[in-house]
C-alpha atoms as a PDB file:
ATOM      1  CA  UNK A   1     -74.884 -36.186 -96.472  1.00  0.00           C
ATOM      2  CA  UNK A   2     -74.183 -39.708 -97.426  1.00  0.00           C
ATOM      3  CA  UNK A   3     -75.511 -42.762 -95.895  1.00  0.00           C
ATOM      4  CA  UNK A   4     -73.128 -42.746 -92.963  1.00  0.00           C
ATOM      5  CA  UNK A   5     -74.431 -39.886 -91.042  1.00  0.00           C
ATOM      6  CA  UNK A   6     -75.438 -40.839 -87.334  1.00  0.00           C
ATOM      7  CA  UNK A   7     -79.592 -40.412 -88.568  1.00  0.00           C
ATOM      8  CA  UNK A   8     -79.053 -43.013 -91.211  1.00  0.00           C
ATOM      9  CA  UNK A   9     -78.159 -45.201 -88.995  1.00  0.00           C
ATOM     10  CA  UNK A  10     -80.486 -44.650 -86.093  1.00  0.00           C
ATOM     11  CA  UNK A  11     -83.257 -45.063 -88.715  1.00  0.00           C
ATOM     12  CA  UNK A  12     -81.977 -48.314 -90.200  1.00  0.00           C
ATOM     13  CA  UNK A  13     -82.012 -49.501 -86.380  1.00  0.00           C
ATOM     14  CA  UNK A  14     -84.998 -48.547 -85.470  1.00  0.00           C
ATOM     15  CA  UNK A  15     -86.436 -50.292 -89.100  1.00  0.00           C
ATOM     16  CA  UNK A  16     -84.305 -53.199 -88.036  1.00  0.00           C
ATOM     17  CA  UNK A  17     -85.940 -53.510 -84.736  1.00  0.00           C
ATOM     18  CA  UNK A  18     -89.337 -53.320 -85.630  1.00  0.00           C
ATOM     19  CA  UNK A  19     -89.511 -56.305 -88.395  1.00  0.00           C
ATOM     20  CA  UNK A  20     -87.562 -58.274 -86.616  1.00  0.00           C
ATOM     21  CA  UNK A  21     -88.524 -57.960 -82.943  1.00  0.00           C
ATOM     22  CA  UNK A  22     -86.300 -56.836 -80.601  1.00  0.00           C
ATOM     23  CA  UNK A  23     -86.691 -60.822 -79.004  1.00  0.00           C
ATOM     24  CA  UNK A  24     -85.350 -62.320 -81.859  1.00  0.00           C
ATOM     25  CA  UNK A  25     -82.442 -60.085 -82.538  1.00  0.00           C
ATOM     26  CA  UNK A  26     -80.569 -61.125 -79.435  1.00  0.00           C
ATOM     27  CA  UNK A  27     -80.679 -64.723 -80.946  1.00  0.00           C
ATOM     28  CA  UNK A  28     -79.587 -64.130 -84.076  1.00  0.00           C
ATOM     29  CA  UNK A  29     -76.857 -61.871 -82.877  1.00  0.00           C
ATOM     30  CA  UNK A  30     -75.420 -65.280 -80.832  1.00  0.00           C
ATOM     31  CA  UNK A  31     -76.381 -67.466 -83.363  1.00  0.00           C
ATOM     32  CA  UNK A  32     -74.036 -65.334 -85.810  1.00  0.00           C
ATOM     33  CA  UNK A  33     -71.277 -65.172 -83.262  1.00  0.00           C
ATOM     34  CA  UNK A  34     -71.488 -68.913 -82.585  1.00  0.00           C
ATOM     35  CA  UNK A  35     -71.561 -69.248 -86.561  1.00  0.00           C
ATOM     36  CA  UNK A  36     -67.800 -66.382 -86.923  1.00  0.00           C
ATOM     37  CA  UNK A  37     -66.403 -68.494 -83.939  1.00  0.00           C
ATOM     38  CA  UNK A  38     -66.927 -72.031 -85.644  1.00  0.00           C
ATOM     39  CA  UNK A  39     -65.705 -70.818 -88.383  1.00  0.00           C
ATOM     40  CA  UNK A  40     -62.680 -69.163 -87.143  1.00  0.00           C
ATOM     41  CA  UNK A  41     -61.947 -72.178 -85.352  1.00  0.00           C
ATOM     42  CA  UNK A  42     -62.003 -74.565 -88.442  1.00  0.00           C
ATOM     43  CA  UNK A  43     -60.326 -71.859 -90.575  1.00  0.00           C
ATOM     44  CA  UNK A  44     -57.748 -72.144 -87.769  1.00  0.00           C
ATOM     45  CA  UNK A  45     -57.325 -75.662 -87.665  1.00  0.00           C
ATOM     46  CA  UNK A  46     -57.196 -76.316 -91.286  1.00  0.00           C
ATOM     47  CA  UNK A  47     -54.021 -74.103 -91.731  1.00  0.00           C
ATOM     48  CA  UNK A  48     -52.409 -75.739 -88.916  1.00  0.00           C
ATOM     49  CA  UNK A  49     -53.286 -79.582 -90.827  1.00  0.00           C
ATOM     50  CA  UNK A  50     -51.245 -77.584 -94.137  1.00  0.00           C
ATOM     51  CA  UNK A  51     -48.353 -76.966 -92.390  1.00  0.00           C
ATOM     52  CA  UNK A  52     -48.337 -80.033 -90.370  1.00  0.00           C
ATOM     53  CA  UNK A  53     -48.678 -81.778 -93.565  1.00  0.00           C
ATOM     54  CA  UNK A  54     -45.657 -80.032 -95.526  1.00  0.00           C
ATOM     55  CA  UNK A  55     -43.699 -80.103 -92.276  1.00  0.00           C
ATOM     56  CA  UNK A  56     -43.687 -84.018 -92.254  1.00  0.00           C
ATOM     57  CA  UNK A  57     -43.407 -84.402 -95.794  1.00  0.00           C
ATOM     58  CA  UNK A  58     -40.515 -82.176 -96.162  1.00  0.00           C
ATOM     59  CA  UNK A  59     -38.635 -84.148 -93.113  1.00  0.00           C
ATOM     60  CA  UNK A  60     -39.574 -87.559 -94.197  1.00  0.00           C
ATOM     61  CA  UNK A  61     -38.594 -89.640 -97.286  1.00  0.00           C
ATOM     62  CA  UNK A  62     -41.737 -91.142 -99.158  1.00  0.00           C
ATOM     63  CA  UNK A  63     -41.988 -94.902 -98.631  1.00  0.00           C
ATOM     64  CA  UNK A  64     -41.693 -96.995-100.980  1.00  0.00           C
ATOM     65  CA  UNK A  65     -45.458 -98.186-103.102  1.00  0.00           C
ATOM     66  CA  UNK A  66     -46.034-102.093-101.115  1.00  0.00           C
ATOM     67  CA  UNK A  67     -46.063-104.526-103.153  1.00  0.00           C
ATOM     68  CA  UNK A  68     -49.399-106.551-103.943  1.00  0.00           C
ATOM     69  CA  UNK A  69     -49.257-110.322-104.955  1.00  0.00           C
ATOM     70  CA  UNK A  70     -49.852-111.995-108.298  1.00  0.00           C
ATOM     71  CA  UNK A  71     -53.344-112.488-108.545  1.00  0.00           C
ATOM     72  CA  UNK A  72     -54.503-116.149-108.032  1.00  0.00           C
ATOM     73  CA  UNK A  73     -55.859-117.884-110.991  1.00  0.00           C
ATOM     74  CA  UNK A  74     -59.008-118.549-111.688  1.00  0.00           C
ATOM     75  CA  UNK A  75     -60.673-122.135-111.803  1.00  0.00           C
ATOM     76  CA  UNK A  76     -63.357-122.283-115.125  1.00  0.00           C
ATOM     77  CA  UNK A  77     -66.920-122.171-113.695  1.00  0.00           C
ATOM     78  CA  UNK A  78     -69.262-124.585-114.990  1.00  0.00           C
ATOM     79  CA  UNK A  79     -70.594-122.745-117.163  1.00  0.00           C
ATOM     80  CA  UNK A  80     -67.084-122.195-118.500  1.00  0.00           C
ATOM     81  CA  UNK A  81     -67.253-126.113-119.108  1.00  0.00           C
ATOM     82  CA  UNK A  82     -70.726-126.190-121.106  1.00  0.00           C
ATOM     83  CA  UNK A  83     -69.686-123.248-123.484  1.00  0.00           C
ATOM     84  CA  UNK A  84     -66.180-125.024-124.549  1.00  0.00           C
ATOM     85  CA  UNK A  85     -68.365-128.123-124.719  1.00  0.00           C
ATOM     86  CA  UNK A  86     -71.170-126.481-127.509  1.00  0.00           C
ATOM     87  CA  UNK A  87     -68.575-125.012-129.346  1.00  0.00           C
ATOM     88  CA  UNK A  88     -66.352-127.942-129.961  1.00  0.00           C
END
């Protein structure tokens, strides 16, 4: 007699129904289904970006890093001026 036994279950239903409503158990039954297929569906999609992403970095060499410019120099500021000015 354990708490799979076809009564059990008929009286967990029947609780279910009656604090939910039987109107709003439709809706959340979709809304749950709409929630497991979005999910699926992303689950899904991000294995297929991991082996996309091994795939092409497996076949292709990595490029080389691009090489950035010397930075300008900077022109003193006047207030660069003033403070060589007091301390001299």
């Amino acid at each position: 007699m354990g708490f799979t036994s076809p009564w059990h279950w008929a009286i967990v239903a029947v609780v279910v129904i009656i604090l939910f409503g039987s109107k709003k158990l439709p809706d959340a039954a979709r809304g749950l289904g709409r929630s497991l297929r979005i999910f699926k569906s992303e689950v899904k999609e991000m294995q297929n970006d991991g082996k996309s992403d091994t795939d092409t970095t497996t076949a292709q060499q990595p490029a080389a890093p691009a090489q950035l410019p010397p930075p300008a120099p900077v022109a003193p500021t006047n207030v660069d001026a003033q403070h060589d000015a007091k301390s001299a």
